[in-house]
C-alpha atoms as a PDB file:
ATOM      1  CA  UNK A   1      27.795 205.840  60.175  1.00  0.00           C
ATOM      2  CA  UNK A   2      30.710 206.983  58.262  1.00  0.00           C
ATOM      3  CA  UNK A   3      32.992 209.501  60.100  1.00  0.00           C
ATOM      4  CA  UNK A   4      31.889 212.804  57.928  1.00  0.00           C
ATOM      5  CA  UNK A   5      28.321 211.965  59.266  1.00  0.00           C
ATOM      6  CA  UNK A   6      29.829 211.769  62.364  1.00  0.00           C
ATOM      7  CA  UNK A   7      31.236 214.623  62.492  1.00  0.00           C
ATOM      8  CA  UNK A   8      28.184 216.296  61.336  1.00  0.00           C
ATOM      9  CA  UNK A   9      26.028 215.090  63.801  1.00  0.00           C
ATOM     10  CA  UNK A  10      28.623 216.884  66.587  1.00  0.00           C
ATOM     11  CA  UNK A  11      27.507 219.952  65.604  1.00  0.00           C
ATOM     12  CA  UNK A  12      23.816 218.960  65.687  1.00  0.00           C
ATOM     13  CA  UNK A  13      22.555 218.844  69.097  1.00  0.00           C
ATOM     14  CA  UNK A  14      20.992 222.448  68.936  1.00  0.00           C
ATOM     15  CA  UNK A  15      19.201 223.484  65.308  1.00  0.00           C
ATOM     16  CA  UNK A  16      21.750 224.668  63.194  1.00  0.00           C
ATOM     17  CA  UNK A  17      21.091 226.515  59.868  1.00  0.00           C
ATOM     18  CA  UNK A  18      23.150 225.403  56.938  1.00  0.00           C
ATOM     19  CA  UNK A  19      25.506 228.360  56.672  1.00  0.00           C
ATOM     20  CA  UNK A  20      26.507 227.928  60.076  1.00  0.00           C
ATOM     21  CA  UNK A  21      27.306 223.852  58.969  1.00  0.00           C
ATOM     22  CA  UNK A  22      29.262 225.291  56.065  1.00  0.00           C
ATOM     23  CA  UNK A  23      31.543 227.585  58.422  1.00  0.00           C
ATOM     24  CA  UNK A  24      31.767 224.892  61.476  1.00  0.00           C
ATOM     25  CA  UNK A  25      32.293 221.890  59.029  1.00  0.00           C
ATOM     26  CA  UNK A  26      34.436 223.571  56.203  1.00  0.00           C
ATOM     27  CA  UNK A  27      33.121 221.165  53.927  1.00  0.00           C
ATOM     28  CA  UNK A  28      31.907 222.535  50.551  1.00  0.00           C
ATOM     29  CA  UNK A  29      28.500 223.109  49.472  1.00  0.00           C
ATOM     30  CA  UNK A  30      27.837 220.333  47.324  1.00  0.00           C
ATOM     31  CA  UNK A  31      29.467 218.172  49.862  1.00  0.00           C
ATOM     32  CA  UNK A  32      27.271 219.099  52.664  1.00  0.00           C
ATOM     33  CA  UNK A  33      24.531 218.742  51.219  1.00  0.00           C
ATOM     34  CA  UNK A  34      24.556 215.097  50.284  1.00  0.00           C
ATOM     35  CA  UNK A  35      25.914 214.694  53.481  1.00  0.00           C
ATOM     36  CA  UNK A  36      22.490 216.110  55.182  1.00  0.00           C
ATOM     37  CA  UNK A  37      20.621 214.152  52.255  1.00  0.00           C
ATOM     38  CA  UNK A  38      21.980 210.892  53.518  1.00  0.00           C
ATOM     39  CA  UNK A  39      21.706 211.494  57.318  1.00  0.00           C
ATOM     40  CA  UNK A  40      17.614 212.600  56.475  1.00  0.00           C
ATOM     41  CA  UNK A  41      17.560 209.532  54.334  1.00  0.00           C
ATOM     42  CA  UNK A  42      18.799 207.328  57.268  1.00  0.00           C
ATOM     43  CA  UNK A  43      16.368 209.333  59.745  1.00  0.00           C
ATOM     44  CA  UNK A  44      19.236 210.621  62.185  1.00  0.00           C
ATOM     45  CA  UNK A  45      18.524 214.371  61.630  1.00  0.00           C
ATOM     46  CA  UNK A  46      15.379 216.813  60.816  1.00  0.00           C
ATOM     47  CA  UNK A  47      15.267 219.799  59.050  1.00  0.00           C
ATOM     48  CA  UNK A  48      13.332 222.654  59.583  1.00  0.00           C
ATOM     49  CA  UNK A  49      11.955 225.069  57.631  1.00  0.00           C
ATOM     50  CA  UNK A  50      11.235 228.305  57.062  1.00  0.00           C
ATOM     51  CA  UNK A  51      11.902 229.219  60.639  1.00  0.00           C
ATOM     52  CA  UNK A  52      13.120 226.450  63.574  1.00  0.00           C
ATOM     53  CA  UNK A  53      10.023 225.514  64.785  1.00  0.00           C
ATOM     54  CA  UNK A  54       8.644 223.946  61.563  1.00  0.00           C
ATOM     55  CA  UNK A  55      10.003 220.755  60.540  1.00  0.00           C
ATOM     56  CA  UNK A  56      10.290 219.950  56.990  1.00  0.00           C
ATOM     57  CA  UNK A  57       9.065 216.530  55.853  1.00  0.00           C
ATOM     58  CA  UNK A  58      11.917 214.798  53.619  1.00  0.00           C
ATOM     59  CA  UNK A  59      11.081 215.035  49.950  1.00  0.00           C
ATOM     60  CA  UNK A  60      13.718 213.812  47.449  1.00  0.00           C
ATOM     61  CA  UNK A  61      12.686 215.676  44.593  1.00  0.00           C
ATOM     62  CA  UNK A  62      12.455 219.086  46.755  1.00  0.00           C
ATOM     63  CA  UNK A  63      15.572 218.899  48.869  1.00  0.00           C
ATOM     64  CA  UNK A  64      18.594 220.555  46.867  1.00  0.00           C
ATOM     65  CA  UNK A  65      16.061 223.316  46.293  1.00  0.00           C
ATOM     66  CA  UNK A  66      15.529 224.254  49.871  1.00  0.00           C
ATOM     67  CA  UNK A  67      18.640 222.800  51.664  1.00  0.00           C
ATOM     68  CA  UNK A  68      20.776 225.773  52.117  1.00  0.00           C
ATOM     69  CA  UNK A  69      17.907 227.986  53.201  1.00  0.00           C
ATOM     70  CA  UNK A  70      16.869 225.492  56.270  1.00  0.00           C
ATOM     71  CA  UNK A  71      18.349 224.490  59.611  1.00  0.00           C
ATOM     72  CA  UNK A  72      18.623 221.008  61.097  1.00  0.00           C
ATOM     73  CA  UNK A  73      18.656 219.328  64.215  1.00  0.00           C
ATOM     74  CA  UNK A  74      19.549 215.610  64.942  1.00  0.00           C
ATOM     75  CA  UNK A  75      17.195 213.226  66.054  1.00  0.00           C
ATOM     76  CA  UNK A  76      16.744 211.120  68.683  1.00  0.00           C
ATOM     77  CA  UNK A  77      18.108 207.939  66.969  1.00  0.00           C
ATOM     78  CA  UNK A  78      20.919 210.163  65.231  1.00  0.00           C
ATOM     79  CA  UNK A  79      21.865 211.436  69.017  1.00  0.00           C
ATOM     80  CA  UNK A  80      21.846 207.328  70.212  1.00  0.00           C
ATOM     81  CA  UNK A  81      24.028 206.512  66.904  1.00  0.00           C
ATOM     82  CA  UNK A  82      26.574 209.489  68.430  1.00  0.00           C
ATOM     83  CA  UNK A  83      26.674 208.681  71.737  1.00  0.00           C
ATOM     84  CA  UNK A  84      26.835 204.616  71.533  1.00  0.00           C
ATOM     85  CA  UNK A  85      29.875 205.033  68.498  1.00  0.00           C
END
């Protein structure tokens, strides 16, 4: 886990829409973004989508399209990868 994804995951405990991430993290869009691909690509967060309660299954192809407009929430392994680092 690099330290960026580290970082990310701090503000994850509670689901967190993207613009929020974008004000908390200061990173820029484009940034973020790949950021949140990799963690869903490694499994340590979920996103949800259109509302909080609905989790969005991980597409590839369909990401970018909907990543700003979702929240996310980190997962049980991504909350074991924070806490044992």
């Amino acid at each position: 886990m690099t330290d960026p994804e580290f970082d990310l995951l701090d503000e994850l405990y509670f689901v967190t829409p993207y613009r929020a991430l974008l004000l908390k993290t200061g990173l820029a869009p484009a940034v973020l973004t790949e950021q949140l691909r990799d963690l869903l690509e490694q499994d340590l967060i979920r996103a949800y989508w259109p509302d909080p309660d609905t989790e969005l299954a991980y597409e590839t192809t369909s990401f970018g399209a909907i990543a700003a407009d979702a929240s996310y929430l980190a997962s049980k392994n991504g909350l074991l990868q924070h806490n044992t680092r």
